[in-house]
N, C-alpha and C. Protein backbone atom coordinates (compact mmCIF):
# COMPACT_ATOMS: atom_id res chain seq x y z
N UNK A 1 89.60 46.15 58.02
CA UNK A 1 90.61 45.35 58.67
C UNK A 1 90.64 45.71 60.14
N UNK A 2 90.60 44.59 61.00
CA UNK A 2 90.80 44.68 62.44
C UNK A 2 91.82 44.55 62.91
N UNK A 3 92.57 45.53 64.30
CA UNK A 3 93.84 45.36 64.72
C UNK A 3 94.52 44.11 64.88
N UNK A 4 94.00 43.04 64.34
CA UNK A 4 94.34 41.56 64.27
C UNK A 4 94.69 41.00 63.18
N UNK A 5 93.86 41.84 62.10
CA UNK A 5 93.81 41.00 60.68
C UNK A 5 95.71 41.69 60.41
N UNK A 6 96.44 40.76 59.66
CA UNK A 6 97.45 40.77 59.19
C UNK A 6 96.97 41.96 57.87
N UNK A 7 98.19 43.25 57.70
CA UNK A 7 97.82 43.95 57.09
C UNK A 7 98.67 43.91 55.47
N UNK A 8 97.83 43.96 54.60
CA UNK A 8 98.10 43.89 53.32
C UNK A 8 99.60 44.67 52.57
N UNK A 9 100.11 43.68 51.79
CA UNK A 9 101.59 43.75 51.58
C UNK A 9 101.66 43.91 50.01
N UNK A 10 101.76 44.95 48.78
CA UNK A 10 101.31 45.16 47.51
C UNK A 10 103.12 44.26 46.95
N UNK A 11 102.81 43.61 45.99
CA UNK A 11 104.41 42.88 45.01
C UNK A 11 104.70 43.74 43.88
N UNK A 12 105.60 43.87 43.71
CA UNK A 12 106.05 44.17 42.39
C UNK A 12 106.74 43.28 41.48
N UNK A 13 106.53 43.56 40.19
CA UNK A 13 106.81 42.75 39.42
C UNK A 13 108.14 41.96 39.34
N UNK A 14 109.20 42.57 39.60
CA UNK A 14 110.11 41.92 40.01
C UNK A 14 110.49 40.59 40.82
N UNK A 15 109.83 41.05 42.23
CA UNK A 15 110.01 40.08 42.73
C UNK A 15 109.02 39.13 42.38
N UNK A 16 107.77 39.22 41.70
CA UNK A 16 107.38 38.03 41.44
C UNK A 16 107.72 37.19 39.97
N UNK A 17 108.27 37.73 39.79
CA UNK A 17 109.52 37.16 38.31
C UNK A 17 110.84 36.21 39.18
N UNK A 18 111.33 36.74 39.99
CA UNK A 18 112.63 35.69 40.32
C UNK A 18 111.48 34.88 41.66
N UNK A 19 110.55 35.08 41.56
CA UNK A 19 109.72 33.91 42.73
C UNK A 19 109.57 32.85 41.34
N UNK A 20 109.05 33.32 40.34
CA UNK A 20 108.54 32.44 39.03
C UNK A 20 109.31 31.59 38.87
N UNK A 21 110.41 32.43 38.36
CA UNK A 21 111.79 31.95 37.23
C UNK A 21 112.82 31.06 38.52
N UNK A 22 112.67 31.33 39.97
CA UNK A 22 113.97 30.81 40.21
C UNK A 22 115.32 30.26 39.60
N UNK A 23 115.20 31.36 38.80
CA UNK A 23 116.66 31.45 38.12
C UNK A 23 118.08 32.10 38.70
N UNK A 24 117.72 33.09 39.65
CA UNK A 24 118.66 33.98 40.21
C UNK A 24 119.37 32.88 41.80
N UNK A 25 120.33 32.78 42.00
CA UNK A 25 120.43 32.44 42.89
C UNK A 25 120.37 32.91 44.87
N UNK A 26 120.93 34.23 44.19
CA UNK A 26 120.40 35.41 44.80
C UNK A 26 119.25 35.87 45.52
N UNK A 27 118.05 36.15 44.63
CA UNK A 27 117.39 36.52 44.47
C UNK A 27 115.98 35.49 44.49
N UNK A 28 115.99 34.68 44.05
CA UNK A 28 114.77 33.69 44.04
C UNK A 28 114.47 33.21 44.91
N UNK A 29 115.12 32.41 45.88
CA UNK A 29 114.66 32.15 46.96
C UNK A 29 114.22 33.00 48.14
N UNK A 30 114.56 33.77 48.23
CA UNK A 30 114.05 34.95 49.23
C UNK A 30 112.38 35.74 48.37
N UNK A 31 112.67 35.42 47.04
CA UNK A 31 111.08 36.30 46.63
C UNK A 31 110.38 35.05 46.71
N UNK A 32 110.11 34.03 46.83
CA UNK A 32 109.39 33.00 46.81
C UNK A 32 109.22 32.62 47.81
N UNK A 33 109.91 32.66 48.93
CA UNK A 33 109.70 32.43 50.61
C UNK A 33 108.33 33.73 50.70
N UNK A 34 109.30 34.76 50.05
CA UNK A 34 108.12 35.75 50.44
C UNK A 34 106.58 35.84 49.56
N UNK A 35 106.62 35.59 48.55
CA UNK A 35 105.52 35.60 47.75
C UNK A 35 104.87 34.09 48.50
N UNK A 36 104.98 32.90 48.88
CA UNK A 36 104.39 32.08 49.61
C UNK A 36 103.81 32.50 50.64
N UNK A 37 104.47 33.37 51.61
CA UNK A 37 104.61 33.88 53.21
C UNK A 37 102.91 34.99 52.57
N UNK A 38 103.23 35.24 51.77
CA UNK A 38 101.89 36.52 51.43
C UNK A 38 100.89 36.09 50.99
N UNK A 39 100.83 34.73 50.10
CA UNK A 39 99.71 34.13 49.62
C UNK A 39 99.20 33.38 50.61
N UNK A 40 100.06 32.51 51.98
CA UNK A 40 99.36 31.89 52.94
C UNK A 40 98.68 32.61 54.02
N UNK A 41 99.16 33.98 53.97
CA UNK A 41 97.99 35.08 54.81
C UNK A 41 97.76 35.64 54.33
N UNK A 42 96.99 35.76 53.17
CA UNK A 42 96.22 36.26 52.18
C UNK A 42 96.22 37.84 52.52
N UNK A 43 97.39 38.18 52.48
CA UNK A 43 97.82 39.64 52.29
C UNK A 43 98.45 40.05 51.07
N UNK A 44 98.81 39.21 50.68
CA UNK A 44 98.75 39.40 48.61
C UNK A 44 98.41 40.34 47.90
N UNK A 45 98.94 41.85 47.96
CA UNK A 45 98.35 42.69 46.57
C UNK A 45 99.00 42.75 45.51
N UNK A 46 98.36 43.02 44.24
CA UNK A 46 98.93 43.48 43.22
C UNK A 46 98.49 44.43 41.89
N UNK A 47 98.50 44.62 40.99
CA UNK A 47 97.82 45.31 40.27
C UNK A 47 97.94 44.56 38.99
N UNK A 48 97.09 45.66 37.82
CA UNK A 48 96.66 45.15 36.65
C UNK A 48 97.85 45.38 36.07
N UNK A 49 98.91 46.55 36.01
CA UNK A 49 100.15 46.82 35.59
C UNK A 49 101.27 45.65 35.98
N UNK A 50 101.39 45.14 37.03
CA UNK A 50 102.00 44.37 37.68
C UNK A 50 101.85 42.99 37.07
N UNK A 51 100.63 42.66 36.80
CA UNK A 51 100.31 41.24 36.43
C UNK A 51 100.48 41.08 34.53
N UNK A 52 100.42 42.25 33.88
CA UNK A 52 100.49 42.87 32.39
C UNK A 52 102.12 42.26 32.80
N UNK A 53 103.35 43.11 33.36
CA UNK A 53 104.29 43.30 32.98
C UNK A 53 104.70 41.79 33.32
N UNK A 54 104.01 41.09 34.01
CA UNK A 54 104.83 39.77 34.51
C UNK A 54 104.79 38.21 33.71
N UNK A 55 103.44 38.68 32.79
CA UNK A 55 103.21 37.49 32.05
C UNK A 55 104.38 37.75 30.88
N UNK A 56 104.35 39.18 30.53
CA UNK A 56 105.59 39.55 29.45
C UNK A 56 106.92 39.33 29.87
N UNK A 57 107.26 39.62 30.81
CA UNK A 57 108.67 39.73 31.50
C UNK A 57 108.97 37.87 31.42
N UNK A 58 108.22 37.29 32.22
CA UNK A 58 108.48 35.61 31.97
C UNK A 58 108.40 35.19 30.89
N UNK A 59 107.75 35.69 29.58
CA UNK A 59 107.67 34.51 28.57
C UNK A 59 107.93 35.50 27.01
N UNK A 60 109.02 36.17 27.61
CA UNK A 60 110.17 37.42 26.91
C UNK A 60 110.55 36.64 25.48
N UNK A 61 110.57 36.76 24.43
CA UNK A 61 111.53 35.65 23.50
C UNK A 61 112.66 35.94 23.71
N UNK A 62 113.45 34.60 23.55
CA UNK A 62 114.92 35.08 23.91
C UNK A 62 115.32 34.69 24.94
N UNK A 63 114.05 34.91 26.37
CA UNK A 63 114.77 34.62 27.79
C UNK A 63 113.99 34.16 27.88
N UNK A 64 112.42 32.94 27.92
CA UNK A 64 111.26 32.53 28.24
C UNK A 64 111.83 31.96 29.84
N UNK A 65 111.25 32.86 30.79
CA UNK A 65 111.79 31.73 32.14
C UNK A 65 110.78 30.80 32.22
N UNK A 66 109.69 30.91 31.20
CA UNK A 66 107.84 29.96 31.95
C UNK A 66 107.91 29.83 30.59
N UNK A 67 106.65 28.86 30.22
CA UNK A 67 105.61 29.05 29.27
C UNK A 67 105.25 29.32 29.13
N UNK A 68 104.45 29.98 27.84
CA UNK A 68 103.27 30.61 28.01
C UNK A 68 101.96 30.12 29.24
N UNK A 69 101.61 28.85 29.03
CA UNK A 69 101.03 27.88 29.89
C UNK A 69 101.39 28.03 31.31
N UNK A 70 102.29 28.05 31.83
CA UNK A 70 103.02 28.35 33.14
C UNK A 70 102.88 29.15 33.24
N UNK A 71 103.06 30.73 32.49
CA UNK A 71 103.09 32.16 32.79
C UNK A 71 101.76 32.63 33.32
N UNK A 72 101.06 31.94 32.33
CA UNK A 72 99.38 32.27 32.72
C UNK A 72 98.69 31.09 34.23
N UNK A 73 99.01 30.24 34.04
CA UNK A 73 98.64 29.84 35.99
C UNK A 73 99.23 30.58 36.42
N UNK A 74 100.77 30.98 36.77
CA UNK A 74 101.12 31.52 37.60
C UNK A 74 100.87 33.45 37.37
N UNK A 75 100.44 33.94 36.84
CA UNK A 75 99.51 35.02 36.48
C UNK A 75 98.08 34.84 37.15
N UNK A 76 97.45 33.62 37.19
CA UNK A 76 95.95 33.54 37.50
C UNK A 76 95.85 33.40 39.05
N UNK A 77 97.68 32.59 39.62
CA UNK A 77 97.53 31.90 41.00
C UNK A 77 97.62 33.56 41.63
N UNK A 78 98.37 34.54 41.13
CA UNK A 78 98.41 36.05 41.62
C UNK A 78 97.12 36.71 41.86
N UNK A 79 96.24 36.45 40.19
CA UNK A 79 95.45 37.23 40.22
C UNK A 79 94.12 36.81 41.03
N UNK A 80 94.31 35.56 41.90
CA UNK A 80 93.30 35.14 42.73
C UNK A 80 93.27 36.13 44.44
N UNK A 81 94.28 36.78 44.21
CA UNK A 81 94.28 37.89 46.02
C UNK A 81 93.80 39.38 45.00
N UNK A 82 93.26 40.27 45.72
CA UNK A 82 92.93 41.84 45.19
C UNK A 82 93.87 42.17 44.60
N UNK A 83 93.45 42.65 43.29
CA UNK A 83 94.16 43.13 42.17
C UNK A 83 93.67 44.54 42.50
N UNK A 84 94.43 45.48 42.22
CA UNK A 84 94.09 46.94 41.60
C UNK A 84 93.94 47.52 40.52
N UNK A 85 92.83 47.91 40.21
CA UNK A 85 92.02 47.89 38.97
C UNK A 85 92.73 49.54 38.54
N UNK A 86 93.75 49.79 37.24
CA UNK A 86 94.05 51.50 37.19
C UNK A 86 93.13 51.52 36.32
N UNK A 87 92.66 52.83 36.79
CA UNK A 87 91.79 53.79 36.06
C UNK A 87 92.39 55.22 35.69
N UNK A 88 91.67 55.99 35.05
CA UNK A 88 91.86 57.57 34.86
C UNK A 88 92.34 58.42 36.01
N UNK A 89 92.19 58.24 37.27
CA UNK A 89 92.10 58.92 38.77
C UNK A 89 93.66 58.19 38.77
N UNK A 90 93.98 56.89 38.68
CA UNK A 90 95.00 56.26 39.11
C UNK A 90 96.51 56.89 38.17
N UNK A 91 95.83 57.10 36.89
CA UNK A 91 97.17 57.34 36.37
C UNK A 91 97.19 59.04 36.20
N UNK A 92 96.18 59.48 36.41
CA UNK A 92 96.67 61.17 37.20
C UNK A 92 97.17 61.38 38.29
N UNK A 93 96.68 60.03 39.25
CA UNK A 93 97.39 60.61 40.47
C UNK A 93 99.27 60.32 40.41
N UNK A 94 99.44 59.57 39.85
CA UNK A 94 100.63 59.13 39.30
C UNK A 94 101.17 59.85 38.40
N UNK A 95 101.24 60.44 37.88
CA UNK A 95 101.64 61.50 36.83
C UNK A 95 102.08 62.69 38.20
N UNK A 96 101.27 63.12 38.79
CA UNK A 96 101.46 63.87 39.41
C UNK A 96 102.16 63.36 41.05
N UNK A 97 102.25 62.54 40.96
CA UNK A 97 103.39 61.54 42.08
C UNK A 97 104.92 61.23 41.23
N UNK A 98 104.83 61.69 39.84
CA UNK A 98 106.18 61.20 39.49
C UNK A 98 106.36 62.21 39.56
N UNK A 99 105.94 63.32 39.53
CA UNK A 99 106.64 65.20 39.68
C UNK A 99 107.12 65.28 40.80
N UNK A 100 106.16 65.10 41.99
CA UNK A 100 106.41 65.13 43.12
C UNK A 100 107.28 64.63 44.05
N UNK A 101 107.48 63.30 43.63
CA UNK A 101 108.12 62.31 44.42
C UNK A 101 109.64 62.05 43.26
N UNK A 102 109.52 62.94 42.32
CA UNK A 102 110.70 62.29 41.71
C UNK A 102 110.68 61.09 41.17
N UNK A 103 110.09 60.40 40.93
CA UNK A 103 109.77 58.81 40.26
C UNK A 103 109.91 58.68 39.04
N UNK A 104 110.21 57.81 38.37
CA UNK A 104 109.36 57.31 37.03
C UNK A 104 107.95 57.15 36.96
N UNK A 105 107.12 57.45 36.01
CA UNK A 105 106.08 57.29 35.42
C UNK A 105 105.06 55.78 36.40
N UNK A 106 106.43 54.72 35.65
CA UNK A 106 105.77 53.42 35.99
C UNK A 106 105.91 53.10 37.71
N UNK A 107 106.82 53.61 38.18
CA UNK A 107 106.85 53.49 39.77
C UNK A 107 105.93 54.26 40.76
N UNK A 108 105.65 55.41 39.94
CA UNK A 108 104.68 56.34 40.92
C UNK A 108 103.43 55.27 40.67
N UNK A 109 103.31 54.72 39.29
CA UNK A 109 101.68 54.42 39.31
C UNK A 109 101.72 52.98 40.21
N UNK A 110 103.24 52.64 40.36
CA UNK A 110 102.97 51.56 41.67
C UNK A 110 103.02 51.68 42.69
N UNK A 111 103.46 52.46 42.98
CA UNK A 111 102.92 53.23 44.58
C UNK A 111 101.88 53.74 44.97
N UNK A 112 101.26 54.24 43.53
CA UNK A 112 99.99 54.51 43.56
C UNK A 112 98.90 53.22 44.13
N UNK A 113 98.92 52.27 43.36
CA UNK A 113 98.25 51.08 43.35
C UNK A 113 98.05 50.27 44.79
N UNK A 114 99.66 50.51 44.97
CA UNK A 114 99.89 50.03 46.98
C UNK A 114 99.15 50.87 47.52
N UNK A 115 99.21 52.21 47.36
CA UNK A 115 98.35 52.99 48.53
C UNK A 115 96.83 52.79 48.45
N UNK A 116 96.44 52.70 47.13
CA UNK A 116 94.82 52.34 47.38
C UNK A 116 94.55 51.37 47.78
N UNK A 117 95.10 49.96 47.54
CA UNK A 117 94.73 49.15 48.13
C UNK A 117 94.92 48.88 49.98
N UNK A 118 95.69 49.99 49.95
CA UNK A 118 95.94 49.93 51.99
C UNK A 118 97.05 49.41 52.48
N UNK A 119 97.96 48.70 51.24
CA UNK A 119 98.74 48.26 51.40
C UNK A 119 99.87 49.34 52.71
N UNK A 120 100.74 48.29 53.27
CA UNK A 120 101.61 48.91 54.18
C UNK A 120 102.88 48.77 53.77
N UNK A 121 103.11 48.17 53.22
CA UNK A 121 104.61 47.59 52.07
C UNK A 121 104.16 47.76 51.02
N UNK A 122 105.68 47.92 50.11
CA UNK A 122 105.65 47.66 48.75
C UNK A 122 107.30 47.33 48.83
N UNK A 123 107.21 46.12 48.42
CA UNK A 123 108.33 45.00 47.87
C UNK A 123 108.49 44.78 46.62
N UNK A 124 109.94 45.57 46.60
CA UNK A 124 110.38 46.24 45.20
C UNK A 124 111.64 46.20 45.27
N UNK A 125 112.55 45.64 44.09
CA UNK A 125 113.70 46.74 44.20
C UNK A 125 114.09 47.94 43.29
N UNK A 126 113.27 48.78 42.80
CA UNK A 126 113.48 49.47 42.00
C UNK A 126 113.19 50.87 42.61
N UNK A 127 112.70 51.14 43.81
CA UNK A 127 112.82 51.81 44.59
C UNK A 127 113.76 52.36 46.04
N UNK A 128 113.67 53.15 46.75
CA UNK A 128 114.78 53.11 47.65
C UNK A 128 114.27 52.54 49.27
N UNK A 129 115.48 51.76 49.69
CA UNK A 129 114.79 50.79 50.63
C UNK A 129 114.64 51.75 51.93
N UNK A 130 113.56 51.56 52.46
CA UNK A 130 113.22 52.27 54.01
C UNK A 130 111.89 53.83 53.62
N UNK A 131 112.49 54.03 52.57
CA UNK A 131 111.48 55.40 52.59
C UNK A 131 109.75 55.38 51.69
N UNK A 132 109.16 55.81 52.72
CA UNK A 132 107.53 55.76 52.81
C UNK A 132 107.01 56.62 51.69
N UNK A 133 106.15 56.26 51.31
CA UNK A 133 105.44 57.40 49.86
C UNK A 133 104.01 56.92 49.72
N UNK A 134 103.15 58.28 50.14
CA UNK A 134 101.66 57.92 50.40
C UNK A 134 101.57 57.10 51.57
N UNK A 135 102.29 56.75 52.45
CA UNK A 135 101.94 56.35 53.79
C UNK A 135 102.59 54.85 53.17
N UNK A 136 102.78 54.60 52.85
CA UNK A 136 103.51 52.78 52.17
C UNK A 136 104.71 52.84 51.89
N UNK A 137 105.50 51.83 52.99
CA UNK A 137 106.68 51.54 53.01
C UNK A 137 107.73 50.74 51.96
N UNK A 138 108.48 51.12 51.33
CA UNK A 138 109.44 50.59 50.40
C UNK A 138 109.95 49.58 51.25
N UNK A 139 110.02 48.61 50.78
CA UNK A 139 110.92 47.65 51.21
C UNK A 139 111.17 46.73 50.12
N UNK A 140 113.10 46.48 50.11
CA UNK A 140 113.74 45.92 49.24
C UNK A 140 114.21 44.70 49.82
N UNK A 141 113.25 42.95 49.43
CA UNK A 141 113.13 41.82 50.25
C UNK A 141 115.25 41.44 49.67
N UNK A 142 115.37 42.11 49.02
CA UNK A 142 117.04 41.85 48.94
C UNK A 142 117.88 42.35 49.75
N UNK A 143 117.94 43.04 49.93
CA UNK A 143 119.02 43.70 51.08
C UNK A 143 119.69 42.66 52.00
C-alpha cells in the first residue's frame, strides 16, 4: 500500500448484521452507510470467523433477519474484499492475546485477524471505543 492508497478497515460481525437486517433503528443505518463507504474503496476486511458467525446470526430460527438465500449473497457480496484465512498461528496468537489483553477468546482472535490483514480499524461494538491492540484501532461506528 502507497501513502495514497486508502488504508484497510477490518468489520465485525455485528455491524455487518444491523447493515443486513436494517432492523435496528439506531444502529442500521450508520453500519450500512459504513459497510457501503468500505466496499466503494475497497478497504473491506473481514475474516472466516466473521463471515461463519454472520450467515448464522442472520438466518437464527426464531429471529431470521435474511434468508437463507439473502444470507448467502450477502455473505458472498463480503466475501468478495480479503478475507482472513485463521489458521493454527492465528488462534495461538489469540489465545495468548486473550491473556494478555484481557479479551474473550472470540475478540482477541478478531483483533487478531485485523492486525494481519493491516487493517487500521476495527469496527466493533463489543470492544472499547478509542483503544489500539496490535497497532489497530477500536472504533465503535455507534457512539
Amino acid at each position: 500500500m502507497n501513502g495514497g492508497d486508502p488504508a484497510p478497515a477490518f468489520v465485525d460481525t455485528n455491524v455487518l448484521v444491523y447493515a443486513a437486517a436494517r432492523d435496528d433503528a439506531r444502529r442500521s443505518p450508520p453500519a450500512a452507510e459504513l459497510v457501503e463507504s468500505l466496499v466503494d474503496s475497497g478497504t473491506l476486511r473481514t475474516s472466516t470467523q466473521v463471515l461463519a458467525e454472520l450467515y448464522v446470526t442472520v438466518t437464527r430460527k426464531g429471529r431470521a433477519l435474511l434468508t437463507a438465500e439473502e444470507a448467502a449473497h450477502y455473505v458472498e457480496r463480503i466475501a468478495a474484499y480479503p478475507v482472513v484465512l485463521l489458521d493454527f498461528p492465528a488462534i495461538r496468537s489469540a489465545i495468548e492475546l486473550s491473556w494478555s489483553a484481557k479479551l474473550s477468546f472470540w475478540d482477541a482472535l478478531i483483533v487478531v485477524a485485523a492486525a494481519r490483514c493491516g487493517a487500521v480499524r476495527l469496527y466493533t461494538e463489543d470492544l472499547q471505543h478509542g483503544r489500539t491492540i496490535l497497532g489497530v484501532e477500536i472504533v465503535n461506528p455507534f457512539r
